[in-house]
PDB file of N, CA and C in Angstrom:
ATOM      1  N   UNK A   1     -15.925-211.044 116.376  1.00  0.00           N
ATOM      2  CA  UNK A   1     -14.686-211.538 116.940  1.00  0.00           C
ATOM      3  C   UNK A   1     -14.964-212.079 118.345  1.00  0.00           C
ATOM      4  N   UNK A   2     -14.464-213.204 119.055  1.00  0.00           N
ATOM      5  CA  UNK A   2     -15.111-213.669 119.704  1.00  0.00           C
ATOM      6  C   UNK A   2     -13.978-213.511 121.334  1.00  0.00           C
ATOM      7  N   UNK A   3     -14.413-212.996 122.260  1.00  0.00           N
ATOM      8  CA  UNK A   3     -13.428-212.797 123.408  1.00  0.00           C
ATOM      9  C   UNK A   3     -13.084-213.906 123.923  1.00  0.00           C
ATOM     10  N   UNK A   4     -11.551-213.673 124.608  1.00  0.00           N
ATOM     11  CA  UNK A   4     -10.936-214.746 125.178  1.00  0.00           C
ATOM     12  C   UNK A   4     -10.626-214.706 126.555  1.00  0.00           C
ATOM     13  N   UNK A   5     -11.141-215.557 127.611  1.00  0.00           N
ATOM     14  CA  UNK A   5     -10.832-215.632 128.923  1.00  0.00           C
ATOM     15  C   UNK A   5     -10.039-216.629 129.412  1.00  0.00           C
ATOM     16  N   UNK A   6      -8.969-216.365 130.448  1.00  0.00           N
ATOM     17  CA  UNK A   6      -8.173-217.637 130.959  1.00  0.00           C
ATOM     18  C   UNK A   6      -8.443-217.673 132.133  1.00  0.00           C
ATOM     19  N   UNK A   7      -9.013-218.876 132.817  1.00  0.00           N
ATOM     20  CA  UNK A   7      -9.725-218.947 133.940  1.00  0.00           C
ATOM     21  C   UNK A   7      -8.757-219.944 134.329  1.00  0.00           C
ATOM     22  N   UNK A   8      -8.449-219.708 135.777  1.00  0.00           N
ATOM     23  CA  UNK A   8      -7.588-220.171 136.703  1.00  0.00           C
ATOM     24  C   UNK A   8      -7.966-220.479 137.848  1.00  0.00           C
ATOM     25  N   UNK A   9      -8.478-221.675 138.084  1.00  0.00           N
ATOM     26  CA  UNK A   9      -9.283-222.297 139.215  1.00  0.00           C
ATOM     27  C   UNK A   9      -8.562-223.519 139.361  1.00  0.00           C
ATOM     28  N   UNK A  10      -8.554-223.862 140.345  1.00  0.00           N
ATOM     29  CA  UNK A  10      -8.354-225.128 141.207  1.00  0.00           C
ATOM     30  C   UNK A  10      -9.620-226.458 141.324  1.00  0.00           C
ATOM     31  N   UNK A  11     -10.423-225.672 141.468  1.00  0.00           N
ATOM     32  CA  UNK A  11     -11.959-226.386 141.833  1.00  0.00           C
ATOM     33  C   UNK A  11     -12.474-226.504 140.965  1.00  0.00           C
ATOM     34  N   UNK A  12     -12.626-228.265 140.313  1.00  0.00           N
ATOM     35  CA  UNK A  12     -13.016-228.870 139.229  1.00  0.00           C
ATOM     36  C   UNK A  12     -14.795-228.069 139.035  1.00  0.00           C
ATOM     37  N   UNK A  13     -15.179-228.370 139.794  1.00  0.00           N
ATOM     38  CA  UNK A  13     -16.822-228.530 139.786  1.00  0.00           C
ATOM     39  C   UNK A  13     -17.034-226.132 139.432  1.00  0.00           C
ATOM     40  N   UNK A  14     -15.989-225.491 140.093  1.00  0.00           N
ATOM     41  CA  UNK A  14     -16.232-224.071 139.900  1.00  0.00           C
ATOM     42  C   UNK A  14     -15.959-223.820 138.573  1.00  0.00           C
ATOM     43  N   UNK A  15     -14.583-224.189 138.312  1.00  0.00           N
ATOM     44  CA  UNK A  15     -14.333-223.940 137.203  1.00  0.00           C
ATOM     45  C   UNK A  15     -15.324-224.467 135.948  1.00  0.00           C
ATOM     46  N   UNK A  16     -15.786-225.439 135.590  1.00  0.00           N
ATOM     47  CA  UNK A  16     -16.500-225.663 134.739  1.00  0.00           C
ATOM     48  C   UNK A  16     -17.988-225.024 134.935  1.00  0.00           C
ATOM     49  N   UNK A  17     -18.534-224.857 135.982  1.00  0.00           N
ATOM     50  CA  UNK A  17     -19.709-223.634 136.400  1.00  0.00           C
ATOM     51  C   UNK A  17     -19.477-222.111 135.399  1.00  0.00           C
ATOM     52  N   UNK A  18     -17.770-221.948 135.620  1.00  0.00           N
ATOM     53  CA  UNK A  18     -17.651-220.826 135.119  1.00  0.00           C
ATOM     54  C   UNK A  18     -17.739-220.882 133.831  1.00  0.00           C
ATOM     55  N   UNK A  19     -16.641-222.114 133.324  1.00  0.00           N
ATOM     56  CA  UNK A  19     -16.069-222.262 131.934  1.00  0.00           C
ATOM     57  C   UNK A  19     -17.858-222.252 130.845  1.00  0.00           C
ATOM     58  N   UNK A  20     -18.715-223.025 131.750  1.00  0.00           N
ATOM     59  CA  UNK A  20     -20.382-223.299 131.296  1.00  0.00           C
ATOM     60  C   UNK A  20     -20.743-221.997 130.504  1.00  0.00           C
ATOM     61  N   UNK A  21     -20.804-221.240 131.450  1.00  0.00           N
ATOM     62  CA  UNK A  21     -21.686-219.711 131.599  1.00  0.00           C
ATOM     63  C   UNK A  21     -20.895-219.282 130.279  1.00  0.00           C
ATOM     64  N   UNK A  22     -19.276-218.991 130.170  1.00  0.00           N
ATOM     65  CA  UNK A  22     -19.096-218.053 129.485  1.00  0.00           C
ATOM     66  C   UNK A  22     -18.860-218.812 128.579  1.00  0.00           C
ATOM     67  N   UNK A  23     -19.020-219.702 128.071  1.00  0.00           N
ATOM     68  CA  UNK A  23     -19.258-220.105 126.544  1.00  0.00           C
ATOM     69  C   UNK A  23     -20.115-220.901 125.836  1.00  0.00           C
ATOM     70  N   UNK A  24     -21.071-220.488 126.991  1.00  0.00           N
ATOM     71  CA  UNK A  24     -22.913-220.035 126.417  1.00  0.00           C
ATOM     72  C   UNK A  24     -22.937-219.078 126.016  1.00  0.00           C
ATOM     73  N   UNK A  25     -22.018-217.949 126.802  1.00  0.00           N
ATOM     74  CA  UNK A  25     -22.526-216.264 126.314  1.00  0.00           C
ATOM     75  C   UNK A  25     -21.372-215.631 125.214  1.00  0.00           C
ATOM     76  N   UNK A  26     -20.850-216.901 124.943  1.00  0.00           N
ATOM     77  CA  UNK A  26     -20.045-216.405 123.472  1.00  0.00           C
ATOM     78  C   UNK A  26     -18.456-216.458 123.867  1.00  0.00           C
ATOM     79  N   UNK A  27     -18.000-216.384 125.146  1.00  0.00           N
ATOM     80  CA  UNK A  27     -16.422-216.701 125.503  1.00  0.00           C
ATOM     81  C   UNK A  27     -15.515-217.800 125.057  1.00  0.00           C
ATOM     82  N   UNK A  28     -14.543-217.626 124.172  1.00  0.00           N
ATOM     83  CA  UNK A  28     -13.767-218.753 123.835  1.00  0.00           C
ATOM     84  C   UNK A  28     -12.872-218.770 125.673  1.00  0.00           C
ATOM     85  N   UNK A  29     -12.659-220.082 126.375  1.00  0.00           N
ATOM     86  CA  UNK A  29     -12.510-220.187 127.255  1.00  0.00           C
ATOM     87  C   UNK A  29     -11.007-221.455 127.777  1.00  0.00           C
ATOM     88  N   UNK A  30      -9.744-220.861 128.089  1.00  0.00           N
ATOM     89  CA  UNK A  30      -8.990-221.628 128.046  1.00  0.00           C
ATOM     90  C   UNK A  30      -8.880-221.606 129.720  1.00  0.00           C
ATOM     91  N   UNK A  31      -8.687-222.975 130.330  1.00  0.00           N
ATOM     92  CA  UNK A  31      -8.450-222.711 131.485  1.00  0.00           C
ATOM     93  C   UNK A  31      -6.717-223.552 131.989  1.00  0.00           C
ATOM     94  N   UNK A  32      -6.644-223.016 133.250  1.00  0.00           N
ATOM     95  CA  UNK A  32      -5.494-223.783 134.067  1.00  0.00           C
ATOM     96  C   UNK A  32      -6.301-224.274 135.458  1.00  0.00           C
ATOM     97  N   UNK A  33      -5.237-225.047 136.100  1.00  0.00           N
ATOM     98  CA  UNK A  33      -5.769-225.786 137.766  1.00  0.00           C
ATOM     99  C   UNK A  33      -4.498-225.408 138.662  1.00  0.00           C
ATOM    100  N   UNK A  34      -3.677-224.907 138.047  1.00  0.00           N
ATOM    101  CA  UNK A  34      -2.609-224.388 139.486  1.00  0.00           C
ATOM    102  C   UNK A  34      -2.113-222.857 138.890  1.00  0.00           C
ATOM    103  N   UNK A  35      -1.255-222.278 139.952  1.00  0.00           N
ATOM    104  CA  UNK A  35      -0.840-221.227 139.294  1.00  0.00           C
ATOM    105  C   UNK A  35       0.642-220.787 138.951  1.00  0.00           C
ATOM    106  N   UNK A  36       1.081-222.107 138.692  1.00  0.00           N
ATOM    107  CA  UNK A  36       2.497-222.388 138.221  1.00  0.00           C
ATOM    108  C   UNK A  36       2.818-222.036 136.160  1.00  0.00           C
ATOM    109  N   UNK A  37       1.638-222.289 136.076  1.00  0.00           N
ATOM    110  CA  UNK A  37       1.773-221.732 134.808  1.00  0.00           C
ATOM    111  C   UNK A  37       1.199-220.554 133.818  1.00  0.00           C
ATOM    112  N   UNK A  38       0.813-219.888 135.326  1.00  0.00           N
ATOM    113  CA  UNK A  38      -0.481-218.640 134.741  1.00  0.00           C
ATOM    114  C   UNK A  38       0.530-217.670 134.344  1.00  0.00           C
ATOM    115  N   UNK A  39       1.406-216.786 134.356  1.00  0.00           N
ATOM    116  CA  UNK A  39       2.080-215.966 133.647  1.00  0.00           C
ATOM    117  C   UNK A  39       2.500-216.647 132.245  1.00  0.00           C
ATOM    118  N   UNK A  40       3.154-217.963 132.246  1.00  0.00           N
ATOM    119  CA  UNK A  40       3.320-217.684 130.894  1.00  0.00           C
ATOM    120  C   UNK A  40       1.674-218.394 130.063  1.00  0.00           C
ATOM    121  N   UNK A  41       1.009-218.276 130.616  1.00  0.00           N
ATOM    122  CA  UNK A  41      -0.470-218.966 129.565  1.00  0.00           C
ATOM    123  C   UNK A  41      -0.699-217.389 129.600  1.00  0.00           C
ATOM    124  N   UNK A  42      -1.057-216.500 130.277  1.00  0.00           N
ATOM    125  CA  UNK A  42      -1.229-215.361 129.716  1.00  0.00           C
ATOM    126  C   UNK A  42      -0.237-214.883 128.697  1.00  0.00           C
ATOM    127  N   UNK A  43       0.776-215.005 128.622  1.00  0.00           N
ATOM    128  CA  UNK A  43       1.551-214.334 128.080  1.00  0.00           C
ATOM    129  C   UNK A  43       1.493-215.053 126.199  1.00  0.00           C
ATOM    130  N   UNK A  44       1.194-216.109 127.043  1.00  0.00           N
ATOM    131  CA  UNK A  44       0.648-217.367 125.236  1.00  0.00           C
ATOM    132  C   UNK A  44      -0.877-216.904 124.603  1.00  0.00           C
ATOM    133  N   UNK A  45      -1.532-216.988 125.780  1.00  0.00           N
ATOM    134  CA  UNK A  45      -2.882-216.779 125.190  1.00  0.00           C
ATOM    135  C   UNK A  45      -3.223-215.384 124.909  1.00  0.00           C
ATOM    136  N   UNK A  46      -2.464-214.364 125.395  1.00  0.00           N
ATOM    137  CA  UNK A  46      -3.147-213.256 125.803  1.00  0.00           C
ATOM    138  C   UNK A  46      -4.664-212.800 125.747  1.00  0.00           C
ATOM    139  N   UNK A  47      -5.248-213.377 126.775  1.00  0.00           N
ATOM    140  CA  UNK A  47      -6.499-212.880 126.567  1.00  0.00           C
ATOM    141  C   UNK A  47      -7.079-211.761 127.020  1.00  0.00           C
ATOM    142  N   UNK A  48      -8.103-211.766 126.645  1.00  0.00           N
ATOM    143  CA  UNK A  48      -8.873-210.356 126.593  1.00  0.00           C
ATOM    144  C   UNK A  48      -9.551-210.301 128.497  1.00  0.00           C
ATOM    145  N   UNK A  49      -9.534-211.279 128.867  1.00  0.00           N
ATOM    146  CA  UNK A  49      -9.912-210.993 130.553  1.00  0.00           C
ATOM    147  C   UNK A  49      -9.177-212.279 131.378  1.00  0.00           C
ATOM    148  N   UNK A  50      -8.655-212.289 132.414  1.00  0.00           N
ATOM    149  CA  UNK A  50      -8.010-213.821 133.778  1.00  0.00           C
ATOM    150  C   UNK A  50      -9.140-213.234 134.667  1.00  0.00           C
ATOM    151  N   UNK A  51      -9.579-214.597 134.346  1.00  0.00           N
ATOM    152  CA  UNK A  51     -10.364-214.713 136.129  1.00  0.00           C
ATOM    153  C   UNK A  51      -9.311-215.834 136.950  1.00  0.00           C
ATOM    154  N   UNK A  52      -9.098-215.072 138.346  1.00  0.00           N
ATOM    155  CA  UNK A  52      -8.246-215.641 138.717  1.00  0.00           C
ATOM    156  C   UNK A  52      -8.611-215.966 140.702  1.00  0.00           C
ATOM    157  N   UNK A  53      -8.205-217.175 140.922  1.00  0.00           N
ATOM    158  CA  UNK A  53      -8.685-217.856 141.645  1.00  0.00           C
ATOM    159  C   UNK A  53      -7.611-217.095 143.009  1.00  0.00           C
ATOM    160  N   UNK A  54      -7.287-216.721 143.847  1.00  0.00           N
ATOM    161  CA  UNK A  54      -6.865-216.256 145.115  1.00  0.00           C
ATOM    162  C   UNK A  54      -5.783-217.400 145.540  1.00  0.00           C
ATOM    163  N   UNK A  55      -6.541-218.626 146.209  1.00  0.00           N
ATOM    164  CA  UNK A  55      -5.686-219.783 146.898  1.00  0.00           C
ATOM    165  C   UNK A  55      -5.832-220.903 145.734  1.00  0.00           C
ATOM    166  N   UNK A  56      -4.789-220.973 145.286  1.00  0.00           N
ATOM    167  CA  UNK A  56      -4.099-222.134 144.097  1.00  0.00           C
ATOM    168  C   UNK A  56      -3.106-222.903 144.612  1.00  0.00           C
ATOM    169  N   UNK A  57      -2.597-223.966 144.050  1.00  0.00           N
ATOM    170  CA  UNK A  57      -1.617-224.657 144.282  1.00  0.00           C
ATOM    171  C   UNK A  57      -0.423-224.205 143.337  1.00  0.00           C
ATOM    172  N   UNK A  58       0.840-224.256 143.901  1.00  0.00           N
ATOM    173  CA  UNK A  58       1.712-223.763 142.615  1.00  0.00           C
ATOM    174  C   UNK A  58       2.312-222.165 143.055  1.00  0.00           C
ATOM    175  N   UNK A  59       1.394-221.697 142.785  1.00  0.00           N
ATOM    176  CA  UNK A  59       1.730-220.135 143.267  1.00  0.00           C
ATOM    177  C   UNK A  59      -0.011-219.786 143.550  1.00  0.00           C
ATOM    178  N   UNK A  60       0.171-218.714 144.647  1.00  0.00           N
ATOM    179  CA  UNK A  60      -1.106-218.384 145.065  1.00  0.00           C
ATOM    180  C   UNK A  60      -1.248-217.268 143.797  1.00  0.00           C
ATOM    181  N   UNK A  61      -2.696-216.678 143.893  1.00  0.00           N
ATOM    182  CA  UNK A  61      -3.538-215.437 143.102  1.00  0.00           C
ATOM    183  C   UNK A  61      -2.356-214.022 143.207  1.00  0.00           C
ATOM    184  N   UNK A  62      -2.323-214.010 144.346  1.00  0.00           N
ATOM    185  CA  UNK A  62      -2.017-212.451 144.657  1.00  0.00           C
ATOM    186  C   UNK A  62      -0.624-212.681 144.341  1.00  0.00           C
ATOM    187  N   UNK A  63       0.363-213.463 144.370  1.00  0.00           N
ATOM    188  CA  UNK A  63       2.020-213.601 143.497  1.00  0.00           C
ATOM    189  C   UNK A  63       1.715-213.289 142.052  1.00  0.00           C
ATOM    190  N   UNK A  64       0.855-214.003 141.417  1.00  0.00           N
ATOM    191  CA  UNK A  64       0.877-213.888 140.231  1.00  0.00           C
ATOM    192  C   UNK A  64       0.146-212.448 139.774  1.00  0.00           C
TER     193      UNK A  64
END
């Protein structure tokens, strides 16, 4: 069964660094770029881990 991460970055060039790594190492990997829509993508995707970015546009890390 294959784990699911929702990665929430702003920073084109980080985020895909990240998105790279973990689905080389087997992570199905959905991401966002602000944090206006991270409660309900968790709440859609529910995944199994959010990596979550601090300073976003939209709503910061620590609101959400």
């Amino acid at each position: 069964m294959t784990s699911h991460v929702l990665l929430i970055e702003d920073e084109a060039n980080i985020a895909e660094a990240i998105r790279f790594i973990l689905t080389r190492d087997g992570w199905t990997v959905f991401t966002l770029q602000d944090g206006a829509g991270a409660v309900q993508a968790v709440r859609e995707h529910k995944p199994d881990l959010v990596i979550l970015d601090l300073m976003l546009p939209g709503r910061s890390g620590l609101e959400i």
